[in-house]
Protein backbone atom coordinates (compact mmCIF):
# COMPACT_ATOMS: atom_id res chain seq x y z
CA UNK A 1 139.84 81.70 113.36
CA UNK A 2 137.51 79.37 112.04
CA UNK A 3 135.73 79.50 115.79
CA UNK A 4 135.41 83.49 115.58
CA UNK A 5 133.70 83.46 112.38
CA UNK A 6 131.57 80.53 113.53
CA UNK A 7 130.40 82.41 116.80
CA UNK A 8 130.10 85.56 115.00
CA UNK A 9 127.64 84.18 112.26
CA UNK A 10 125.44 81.88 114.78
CA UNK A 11 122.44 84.05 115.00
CA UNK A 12 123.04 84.88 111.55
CA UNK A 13 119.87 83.46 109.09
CA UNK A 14 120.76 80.73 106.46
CA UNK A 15 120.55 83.44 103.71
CA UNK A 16 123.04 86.04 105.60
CA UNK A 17 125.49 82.80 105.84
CA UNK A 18 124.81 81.97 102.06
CA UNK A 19 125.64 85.70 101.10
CA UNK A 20 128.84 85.70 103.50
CA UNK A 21 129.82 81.91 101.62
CA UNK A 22 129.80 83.48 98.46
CA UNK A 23 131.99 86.59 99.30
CA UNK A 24 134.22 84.57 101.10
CA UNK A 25 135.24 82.38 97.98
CA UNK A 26 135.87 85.37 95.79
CA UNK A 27 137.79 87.30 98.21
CA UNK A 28 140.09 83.66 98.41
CA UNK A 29 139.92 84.00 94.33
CA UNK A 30 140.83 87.50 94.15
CA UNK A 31 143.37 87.45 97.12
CA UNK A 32 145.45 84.55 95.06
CA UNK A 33 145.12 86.70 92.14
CA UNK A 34 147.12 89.74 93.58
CA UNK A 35 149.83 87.41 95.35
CA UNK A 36 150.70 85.44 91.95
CA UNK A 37 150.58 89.38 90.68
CA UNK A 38 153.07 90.27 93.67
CA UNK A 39 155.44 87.27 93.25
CA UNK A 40 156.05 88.35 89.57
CA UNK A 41 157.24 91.49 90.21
């Protein structure tokens, strides 16, 4: 996977990759969130 995303963002400019960095770390954070909100059910 890690490959796709890498190919995918090569022509990208360093901020496009910054902006893509920081939504990438929430949806991790939020995506946590609604599993441990799953599990308790």
């Amino acid at each position: 996977m890690r490959d796709k995303l890498n190919a995918l963002a090569e022509h990208w400019s360093r901020d496009e990759k910054n902006k893509c960095l920081k939504e990438t770390s929430k949806c991790f954070m939020y995506m946590g969130t609604i599993i441990r909100l799953i599990i308790m059910q």
